[in-house]
Protein backbone atom coordinates (compact mmCIF):
# COMPACT_ATOMS: atom_id res chain seq x y z
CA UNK A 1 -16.54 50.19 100.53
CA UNK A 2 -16.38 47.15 98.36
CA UNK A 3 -19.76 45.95 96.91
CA UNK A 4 -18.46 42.68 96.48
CA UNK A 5 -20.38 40.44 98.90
CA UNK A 6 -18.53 36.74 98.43
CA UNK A 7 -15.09 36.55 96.76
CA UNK A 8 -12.91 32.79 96.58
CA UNK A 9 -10.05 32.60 95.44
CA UNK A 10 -7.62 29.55 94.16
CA UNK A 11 -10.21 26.67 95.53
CA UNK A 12 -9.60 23.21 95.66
CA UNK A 13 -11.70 20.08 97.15
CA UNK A 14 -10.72 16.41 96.80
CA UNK A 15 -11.72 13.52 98.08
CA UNK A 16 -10.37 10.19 99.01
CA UNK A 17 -11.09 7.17 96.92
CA UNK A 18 -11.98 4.02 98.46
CA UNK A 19 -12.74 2.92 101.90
CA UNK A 20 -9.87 3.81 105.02
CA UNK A 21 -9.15 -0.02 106.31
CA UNK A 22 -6.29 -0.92 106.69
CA UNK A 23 -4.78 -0.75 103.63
CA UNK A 24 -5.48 2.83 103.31
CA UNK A 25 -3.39 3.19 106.61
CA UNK A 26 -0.75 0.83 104.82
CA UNK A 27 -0.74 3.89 102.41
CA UNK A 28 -0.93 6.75 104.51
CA UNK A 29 2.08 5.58 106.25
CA UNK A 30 3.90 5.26 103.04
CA UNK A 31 2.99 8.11 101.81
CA UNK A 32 4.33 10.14 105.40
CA UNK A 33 7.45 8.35 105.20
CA UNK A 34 8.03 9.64 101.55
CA UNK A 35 7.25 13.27 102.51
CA UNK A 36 9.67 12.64 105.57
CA UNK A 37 12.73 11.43 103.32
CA UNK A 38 12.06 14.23 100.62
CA UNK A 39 10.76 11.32 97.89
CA UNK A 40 7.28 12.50 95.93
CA UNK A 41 4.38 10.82 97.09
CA UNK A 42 3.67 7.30 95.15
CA UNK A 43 -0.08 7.28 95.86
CA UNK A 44 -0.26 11.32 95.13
CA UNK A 45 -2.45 10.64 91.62
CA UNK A 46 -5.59 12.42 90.76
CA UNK A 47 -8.84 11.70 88.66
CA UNK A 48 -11.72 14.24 88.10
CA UNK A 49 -15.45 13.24 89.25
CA UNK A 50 -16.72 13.17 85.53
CA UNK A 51 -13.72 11.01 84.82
CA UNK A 52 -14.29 8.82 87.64
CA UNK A 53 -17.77 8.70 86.39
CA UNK A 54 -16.90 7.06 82.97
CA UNK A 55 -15.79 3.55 84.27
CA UNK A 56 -18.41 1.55 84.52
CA UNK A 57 -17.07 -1.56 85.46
CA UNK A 58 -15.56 -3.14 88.46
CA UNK A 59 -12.47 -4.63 87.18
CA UNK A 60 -11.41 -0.98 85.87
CA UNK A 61 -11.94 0.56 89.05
CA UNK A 62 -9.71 -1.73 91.31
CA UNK A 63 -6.94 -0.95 88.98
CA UNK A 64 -7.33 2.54 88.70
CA UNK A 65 -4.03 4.31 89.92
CA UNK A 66 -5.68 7.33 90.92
CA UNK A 67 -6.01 7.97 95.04
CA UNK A 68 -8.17 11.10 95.19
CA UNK A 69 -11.04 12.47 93.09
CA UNK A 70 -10.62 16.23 92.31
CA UNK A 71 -14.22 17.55 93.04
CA UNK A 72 -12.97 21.01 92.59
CA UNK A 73 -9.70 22.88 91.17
CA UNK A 74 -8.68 26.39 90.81
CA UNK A 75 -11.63 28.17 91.24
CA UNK A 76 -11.61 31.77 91.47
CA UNK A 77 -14.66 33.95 91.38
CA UNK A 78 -16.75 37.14 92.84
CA UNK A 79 -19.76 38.09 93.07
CA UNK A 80 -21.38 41.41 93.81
CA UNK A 81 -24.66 42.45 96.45
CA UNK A 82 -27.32 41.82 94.62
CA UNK A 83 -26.20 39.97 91.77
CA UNK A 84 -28.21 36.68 90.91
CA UNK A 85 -25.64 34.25 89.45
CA UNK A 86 -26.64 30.74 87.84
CA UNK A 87 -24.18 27.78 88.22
CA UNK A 88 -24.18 25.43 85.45
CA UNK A 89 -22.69 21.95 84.80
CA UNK A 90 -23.56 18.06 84.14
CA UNK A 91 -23.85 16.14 87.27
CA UNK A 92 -19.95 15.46 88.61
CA UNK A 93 -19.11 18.95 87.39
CA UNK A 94 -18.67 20.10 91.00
CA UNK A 95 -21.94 22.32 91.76
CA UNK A 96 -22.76 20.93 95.23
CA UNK A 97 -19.52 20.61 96.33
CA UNK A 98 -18.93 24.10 95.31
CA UNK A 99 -22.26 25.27 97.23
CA UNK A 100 -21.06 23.30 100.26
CA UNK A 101 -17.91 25.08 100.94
CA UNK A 102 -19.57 28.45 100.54
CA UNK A 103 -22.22 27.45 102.72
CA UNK A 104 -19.31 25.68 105.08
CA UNK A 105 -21.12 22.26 105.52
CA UNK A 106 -17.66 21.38 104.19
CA UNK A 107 -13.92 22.97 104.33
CA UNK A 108 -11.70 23.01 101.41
CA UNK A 109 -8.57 21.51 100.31
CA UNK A 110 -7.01 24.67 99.80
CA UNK A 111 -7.68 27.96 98.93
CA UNK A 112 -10.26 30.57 100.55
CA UNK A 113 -13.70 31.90 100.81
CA UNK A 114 -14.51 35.79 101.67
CA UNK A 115 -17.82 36.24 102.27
CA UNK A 116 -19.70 39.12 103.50
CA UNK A 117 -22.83 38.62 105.71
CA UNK A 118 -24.68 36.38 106.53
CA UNK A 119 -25.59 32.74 104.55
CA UNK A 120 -28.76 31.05 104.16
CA UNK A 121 -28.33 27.73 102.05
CA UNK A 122 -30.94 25.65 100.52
CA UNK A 123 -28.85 22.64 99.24
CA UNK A 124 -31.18 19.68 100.03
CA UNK A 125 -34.71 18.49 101.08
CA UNK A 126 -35.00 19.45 105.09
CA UNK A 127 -31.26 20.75 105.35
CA UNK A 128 -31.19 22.27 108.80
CA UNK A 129 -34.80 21.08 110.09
CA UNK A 130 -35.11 18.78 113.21
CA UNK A 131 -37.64 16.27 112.13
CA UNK A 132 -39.27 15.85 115.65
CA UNK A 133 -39.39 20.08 115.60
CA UNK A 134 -43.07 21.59 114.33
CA UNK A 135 -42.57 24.11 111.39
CA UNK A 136 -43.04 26.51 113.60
CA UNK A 137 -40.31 25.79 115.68
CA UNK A 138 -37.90 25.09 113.11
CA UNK A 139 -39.07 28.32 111.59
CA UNK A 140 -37.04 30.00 114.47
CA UNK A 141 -34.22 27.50 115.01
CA UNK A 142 -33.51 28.48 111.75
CA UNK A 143 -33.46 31.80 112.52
CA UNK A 144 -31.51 31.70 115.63
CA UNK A 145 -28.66 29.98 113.66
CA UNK A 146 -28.58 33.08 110.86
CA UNK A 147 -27.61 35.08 114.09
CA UNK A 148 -31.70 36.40 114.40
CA UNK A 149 -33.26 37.09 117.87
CA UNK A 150 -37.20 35.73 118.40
CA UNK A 151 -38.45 39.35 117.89
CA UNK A 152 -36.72 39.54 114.54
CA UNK A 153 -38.30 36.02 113.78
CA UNK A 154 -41.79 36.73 114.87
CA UNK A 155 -41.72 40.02 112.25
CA UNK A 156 -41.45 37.46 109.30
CA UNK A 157 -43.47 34.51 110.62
CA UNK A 158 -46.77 35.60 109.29
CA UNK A 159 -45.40 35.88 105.53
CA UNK A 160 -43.07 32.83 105.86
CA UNK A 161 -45.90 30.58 106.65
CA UNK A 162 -48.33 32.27 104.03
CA UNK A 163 -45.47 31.94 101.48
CA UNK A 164 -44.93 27.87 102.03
CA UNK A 165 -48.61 27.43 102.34
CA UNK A 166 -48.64 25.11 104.63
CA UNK A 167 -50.70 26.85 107.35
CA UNK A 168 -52.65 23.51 108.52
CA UNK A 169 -49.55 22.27 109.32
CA UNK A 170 -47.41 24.43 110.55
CA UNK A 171 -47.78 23.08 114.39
CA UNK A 172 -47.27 19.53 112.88
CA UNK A 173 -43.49 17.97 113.44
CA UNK A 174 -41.48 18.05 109.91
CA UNK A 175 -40.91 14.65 109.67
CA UNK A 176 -44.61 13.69 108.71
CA UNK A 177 -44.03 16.56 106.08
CA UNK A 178 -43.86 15.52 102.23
CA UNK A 179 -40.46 16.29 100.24
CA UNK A 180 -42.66 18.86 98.66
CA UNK A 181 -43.89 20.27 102.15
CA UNK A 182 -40.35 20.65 103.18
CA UNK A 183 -38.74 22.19 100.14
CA UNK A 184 -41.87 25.26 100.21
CA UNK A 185 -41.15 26.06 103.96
CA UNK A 186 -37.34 25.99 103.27
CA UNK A 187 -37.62 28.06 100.83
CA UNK A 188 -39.89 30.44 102.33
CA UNK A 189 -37.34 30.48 105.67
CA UNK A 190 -34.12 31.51 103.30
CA UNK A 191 -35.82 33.78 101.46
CA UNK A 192 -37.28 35.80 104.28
CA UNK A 193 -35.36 35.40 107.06
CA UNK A 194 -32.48 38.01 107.25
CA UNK A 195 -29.44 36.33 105.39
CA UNK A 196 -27.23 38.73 103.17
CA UNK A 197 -26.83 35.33 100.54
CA UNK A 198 -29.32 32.95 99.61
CA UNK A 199 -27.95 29.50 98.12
CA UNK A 200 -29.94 27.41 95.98
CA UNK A 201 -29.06 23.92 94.68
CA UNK A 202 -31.21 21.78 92.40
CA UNK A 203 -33.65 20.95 94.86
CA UNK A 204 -36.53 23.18 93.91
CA UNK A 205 -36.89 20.86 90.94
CA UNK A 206 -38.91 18.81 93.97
CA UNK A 207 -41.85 21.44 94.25
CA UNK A 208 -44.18 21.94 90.82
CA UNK A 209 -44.28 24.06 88.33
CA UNK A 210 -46.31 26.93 90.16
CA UNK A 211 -43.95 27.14 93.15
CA UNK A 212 -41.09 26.99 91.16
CA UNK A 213 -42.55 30.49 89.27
CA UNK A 214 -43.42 31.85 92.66
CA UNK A 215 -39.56 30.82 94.07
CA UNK A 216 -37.68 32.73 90.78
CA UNK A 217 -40.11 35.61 91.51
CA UNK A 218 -39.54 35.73 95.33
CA UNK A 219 -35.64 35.50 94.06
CA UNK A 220 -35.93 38.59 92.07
CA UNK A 221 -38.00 40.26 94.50
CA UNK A 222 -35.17 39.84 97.20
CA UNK A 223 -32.41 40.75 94.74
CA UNK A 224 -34.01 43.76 93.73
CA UNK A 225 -35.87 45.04 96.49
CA UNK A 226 -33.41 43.88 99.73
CA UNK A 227 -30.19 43.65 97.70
CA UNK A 228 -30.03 40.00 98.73
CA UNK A 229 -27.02 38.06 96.66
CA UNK A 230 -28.35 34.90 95.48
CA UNK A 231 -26.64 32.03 93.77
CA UNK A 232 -28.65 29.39 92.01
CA UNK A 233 -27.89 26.08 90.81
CA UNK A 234 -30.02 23.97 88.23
CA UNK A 235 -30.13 21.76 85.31
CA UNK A 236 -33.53 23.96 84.32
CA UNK A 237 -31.91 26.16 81.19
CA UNK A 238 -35.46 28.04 81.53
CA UNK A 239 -35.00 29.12 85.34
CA UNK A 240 -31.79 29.97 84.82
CA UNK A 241 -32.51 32.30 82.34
CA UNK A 242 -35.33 33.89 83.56
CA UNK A 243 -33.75 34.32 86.96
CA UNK A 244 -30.27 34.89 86.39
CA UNK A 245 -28.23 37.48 85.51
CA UNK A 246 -24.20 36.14 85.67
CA UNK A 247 -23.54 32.42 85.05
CA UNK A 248 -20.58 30.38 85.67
CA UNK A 249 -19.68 27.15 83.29
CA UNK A 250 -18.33 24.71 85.45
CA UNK A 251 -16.96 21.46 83.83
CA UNK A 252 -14.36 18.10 85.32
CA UNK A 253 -14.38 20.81 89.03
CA UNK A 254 -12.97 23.90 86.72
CA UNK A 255 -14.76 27.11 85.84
CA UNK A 256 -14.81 26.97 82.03
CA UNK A 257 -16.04 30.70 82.01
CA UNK A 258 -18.20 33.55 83.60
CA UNK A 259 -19.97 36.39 81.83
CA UNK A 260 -23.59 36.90 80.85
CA UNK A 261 -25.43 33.93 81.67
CA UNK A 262 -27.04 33.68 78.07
CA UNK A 263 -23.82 33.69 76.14
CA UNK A 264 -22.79 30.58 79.07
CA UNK A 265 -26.04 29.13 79.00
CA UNK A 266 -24.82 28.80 74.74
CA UNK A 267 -21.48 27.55 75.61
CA UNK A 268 -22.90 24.86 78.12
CA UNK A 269 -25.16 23.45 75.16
CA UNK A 270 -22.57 23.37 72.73
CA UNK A 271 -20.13 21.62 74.81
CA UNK A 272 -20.96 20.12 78.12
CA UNK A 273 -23.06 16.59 77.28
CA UNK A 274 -22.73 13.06 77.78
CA UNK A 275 -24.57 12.40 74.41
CA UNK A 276 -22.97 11.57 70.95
CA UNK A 277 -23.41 14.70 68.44
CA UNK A 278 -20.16 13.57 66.02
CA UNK A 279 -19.19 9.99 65.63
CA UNK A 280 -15.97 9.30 62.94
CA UNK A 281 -14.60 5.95 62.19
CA UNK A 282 -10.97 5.41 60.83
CA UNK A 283 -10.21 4.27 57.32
CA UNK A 284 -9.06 0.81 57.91
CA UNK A 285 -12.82 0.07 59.91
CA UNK A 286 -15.08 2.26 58.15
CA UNK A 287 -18.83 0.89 58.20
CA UNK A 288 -20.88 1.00 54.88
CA UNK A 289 -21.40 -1.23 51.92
CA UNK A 290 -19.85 -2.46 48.43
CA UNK A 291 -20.36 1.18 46.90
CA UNK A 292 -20.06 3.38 50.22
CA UNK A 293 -17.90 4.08 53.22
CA UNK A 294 -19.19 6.37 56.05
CA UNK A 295 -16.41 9.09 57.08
CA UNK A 296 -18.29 10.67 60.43
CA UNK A 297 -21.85 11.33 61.31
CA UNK A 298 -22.50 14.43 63.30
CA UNK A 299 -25.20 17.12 64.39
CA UNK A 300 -24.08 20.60 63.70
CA UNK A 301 -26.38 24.31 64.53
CA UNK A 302 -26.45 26.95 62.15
CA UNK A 303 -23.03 28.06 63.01
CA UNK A 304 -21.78 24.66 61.36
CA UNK A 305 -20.26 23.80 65.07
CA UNK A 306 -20.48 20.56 66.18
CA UNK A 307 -22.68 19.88 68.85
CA UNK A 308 -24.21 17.25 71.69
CA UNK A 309 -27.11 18.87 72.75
CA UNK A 310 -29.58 20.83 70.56
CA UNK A 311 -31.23 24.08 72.08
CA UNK A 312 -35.00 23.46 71.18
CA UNK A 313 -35.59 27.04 69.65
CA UNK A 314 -32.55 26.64 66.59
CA UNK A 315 -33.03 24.31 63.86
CA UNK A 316 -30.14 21.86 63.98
CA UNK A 317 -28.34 19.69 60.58
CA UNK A 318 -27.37 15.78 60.46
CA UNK A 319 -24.25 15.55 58.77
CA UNK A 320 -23.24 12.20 56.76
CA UNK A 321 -19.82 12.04 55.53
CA UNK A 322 -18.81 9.39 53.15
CA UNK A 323 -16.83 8.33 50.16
CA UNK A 324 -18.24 6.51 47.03
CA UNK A 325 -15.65 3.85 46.49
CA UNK A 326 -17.76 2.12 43.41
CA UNK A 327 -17.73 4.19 40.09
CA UNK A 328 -21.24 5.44 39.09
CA UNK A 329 -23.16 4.07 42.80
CA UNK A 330 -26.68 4.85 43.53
CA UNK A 331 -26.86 6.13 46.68
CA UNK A 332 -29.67 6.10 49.58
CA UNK A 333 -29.81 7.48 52.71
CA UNK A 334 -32.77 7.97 55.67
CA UNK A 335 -32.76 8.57 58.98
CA UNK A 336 -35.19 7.78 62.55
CA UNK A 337 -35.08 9.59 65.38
CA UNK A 338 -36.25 7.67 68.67
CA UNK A 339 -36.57 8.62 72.24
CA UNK A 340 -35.23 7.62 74.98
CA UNK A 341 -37.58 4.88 75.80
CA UNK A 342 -36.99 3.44 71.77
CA UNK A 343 -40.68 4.95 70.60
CA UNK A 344 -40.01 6.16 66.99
CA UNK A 345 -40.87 9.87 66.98
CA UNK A 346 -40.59 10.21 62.90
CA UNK A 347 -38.07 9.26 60.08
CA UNK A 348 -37.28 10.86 56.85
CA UNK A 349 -36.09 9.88 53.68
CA UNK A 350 -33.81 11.69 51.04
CA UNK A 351 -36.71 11.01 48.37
CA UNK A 352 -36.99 14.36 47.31
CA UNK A 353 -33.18 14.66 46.75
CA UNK A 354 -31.94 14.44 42.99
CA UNK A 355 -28.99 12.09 44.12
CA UNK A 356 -31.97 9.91 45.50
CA UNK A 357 -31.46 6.96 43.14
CA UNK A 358 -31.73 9.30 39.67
CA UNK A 359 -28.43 9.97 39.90
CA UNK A 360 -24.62 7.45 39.76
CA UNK A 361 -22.12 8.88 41.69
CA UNK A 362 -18.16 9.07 40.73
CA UNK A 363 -15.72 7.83 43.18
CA UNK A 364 -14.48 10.80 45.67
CA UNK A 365 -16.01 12.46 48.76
CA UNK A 366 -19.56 13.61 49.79
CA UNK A 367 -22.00 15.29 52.43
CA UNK A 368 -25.68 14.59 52.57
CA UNK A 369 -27.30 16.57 54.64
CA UNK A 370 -31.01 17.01 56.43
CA UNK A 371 -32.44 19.98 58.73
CA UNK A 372 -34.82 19.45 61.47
CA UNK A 373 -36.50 22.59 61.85
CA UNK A 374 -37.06 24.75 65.67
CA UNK A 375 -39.69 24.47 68.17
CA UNK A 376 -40.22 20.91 67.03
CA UNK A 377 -38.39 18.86 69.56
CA UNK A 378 -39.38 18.39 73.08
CA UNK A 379 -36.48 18.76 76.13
CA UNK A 380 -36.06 14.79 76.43
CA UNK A 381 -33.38 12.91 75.41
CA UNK A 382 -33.39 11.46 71.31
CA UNK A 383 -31.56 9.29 69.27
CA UNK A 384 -31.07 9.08 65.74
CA UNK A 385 -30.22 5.65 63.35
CA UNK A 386 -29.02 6.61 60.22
CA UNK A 387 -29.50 3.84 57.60
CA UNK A 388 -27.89 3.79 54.20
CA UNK A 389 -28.21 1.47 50.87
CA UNK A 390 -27.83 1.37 47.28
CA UNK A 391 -30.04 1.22 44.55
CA UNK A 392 -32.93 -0.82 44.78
CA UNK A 393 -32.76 -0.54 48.70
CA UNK A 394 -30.06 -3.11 47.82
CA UNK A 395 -27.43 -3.73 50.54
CA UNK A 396 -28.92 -1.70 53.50
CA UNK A 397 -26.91 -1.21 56.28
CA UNK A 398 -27.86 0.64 60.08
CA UNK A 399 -25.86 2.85 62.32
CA UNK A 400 -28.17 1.91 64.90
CA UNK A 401 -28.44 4.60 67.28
CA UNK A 402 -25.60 6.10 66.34
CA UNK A 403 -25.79 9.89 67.54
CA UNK A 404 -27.74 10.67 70.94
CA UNK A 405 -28.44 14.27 72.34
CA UNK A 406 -30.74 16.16 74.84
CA UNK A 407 -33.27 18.61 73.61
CA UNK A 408 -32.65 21.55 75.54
CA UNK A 409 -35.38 23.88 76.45
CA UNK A 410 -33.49 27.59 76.41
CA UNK A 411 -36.76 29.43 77.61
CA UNK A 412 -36.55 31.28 73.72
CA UNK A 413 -39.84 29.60 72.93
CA UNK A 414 -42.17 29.75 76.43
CA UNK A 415 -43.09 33.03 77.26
CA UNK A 416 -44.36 33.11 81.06
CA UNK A 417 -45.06 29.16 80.99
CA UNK A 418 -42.71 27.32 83.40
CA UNK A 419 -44.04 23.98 83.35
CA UNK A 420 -43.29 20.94 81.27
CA UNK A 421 -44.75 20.16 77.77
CA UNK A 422 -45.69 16.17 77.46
CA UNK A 423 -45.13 14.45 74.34
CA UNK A 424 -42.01 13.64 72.25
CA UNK A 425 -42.79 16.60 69.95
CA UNK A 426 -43.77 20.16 71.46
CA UNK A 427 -44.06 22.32 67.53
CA UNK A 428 -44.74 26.03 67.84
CA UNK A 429 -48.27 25.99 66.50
CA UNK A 430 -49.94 29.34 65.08
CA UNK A 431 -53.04 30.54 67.61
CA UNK A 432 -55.56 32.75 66.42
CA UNK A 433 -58.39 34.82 68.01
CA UNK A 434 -60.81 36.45 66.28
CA UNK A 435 -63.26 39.16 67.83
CA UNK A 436 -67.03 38.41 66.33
CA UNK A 437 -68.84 40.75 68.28
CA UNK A 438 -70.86 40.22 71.60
């Protein structure tokens, strides 16, 4: 017998754009006399979600050709009893909607889901509680609908409610829980209650840091011990990692790969960002000065690959391109890196550089470059100006904000800590401790 416990194959999900009045009707009868004559569909045009989610204004939108949004397309996948697999993606990627069709709060498009056993689904704060229900008796309505009788039920009530911690309560209707209340006893129901697959979506990220360890442990636990198939999504590079042993990439509603979930969890950093890690200008609109002319700006790893977010643990390179276009030019260059909320975190200078002003420059093509070393950055969101002028600190000019990227904590750096470091700097400092004697 096959071990594989949930297998889809060729899955597509899109949805409508716009609201159905009665224009949409207008269109839908268009559209079925079209099909009827044999003529293609005029309306039948297609954006993805992470396309959609570029336009930002209003005028672009009402214009927009496109009728549906492709959430999902051509997704094809299995996964194996007891395997712990890790979906990744930026928001719009098509996560949720994924986790919705397994967990069939939603149907498809086209294409199928196999799945063996039994589903529990954790894909929002109080999914499948009655708010006028106690704990307790949403503790076995919940139970009931995984196909459980109330002896079955009973047998895991004492450890469910111990688990949540919420034993003051647990005779109290859910609605006068918190969003923190709710997430620990929904939790504590899918992992305990007899489901075959467990589905997680982002919305642990709602309990702290302590419940979040004691979730990924309970997730092992039932993965290891029960053979329990769980699929986990987050934005949390560290849980991932530390839970997971299979990840799938998922980018624009397409699976950009599966495989070990640290050589995805790479992948996704290298590629999958809304930030700005390589910026190049043309030659007729270059930016610079009388003696300069800036090429491309760009963050690179080790590897020299370009990338838009920077895993915390590898020192990454700022890369200036330019061209001297004025024979024997003294050139300048420094750099500030700012977070998100414009607080200057530190700049640096290229004072220590020969070319730094003791040095003319002949007309042709050149690379300064500057390494920020690992475990310096926190996992918040920087930018960087980059600010160049001639000798003298004649003729300055800013690239003012000019690259942006997320500090990404891979979990290479934390050992058993899952919580959060403060700050806009989190360096690896050496800890010593020295035995004097009692």
């Amino acid at each position: 017998m096959s071990d594989v416990v949930l297998k889809v194959e060729n899955l597509y999900k899109r949805y409508r754009l716009g609201a159905v009045d009665r224009q949409a009707f207008k269109e839908d009868m268009i559209s079925w006399w079209a099909s009827i004559r044999g003529k293609p569909d005029p309306y039948e045009q297609y954006i993805t979600s992470n396309e959609l989610a570029t336009i930002t204004d209003s005028e672009t939108l009402k214009k927009l050709a496109a009728r549906y949004v492709w959430a999902l397309q051509d997704i094809n996948f299995e996964v194996k009893q007891g395997e712990i697999v890790g979906v990744i993606g930026k928001n719009g990627a098509g996560k949720s909607t994924l986790l919705k069709i397994l967990s069939k709060t939603t149907t498809p498009t086209k294409g199928q889901v196999k799945v063996k056993g039994r589903i529990a689904s954790l894909l929002e704060v109080g999914t499948g509680f009655h708010g006028e229900l106690t704990g307790r008796e949403n503790i076995y309505l919940n139970g009931a609908i995984l196909g459980m009788n109330r002896h079955e039920i009973k047998k895991h009530l004492d450890e469910i409610v111990d688990f949540a911690g919420i034993d003051a309560y647990i005779d109290t209707p859910v609605k006068r829980y918190s969003s923190g209340m709710y997430v620990r006893l929904a939790f504590a129901v899918g992992a305990h209650l007899l489901s075959d697959i467990l589905i997680v979506d982002e919305v642990l990220a709602v309990g702290d840091a302590e419940f979040q360890k004691k979730c990924i442990g309970k997730m092992k636990d039932v993965s290891a011990g029960e053979g329990k198939t769980v699929l986990f999504v987050s934005h949390n590079m560290i849980s991932i990692k530390n839970l997971c042993s299979i990840g799938i990439y998922l980018k624009n509603g397409n699976v950009v790969d599966i495989g070990n979930v640290g050589g995805i969890i790479t992948k996704y950093i290298g590629n999958d960002s809304a930030s700005k890690g390589f910026v190049k200008w043309e030659k007729t609109n270059r930016v610079g000065n009388e003696g300069i002319k800036i090429n491309s700006v760009s963050i690179h790893n080790n590897n020299g690959e370009y990338i838009s977010q920077v895993s915390i643990s590898e020192s990454f390179t700022i890369d200036i391109d330019y061209e001297v276009i004025q024979d024997g030019y003294k050139v300048g260059f420094s750099f500030v890196l700012m977070d998100s909320e414009d607080f200057c975190v530190f700049g640096s200078m290229n004072t220590l550089e020969p070319y730094f002003y003791g040095k003319p420059l002949n007309i042709g093509g050149y690379k300064s470059k500057v390494s920020v070393p690992a475990n310096f950055l926190n996992n918040i969101r920087y930018r960087i100006t980059i600010i160049g002028f001639g000798a003298n600190w004649s003729n300055s000019f800013r690239l003012e904000n000019i690259l942006e990227f997320n500090g990404l904590d891979d979990g290479n750096s934390r050992g058993d800590y899952f919580g959060n470091y403060g700050g806009v700097l989190r360096p690896i400092l050496n800890w010593e401790t020295i035995n004097y004697g009692s």
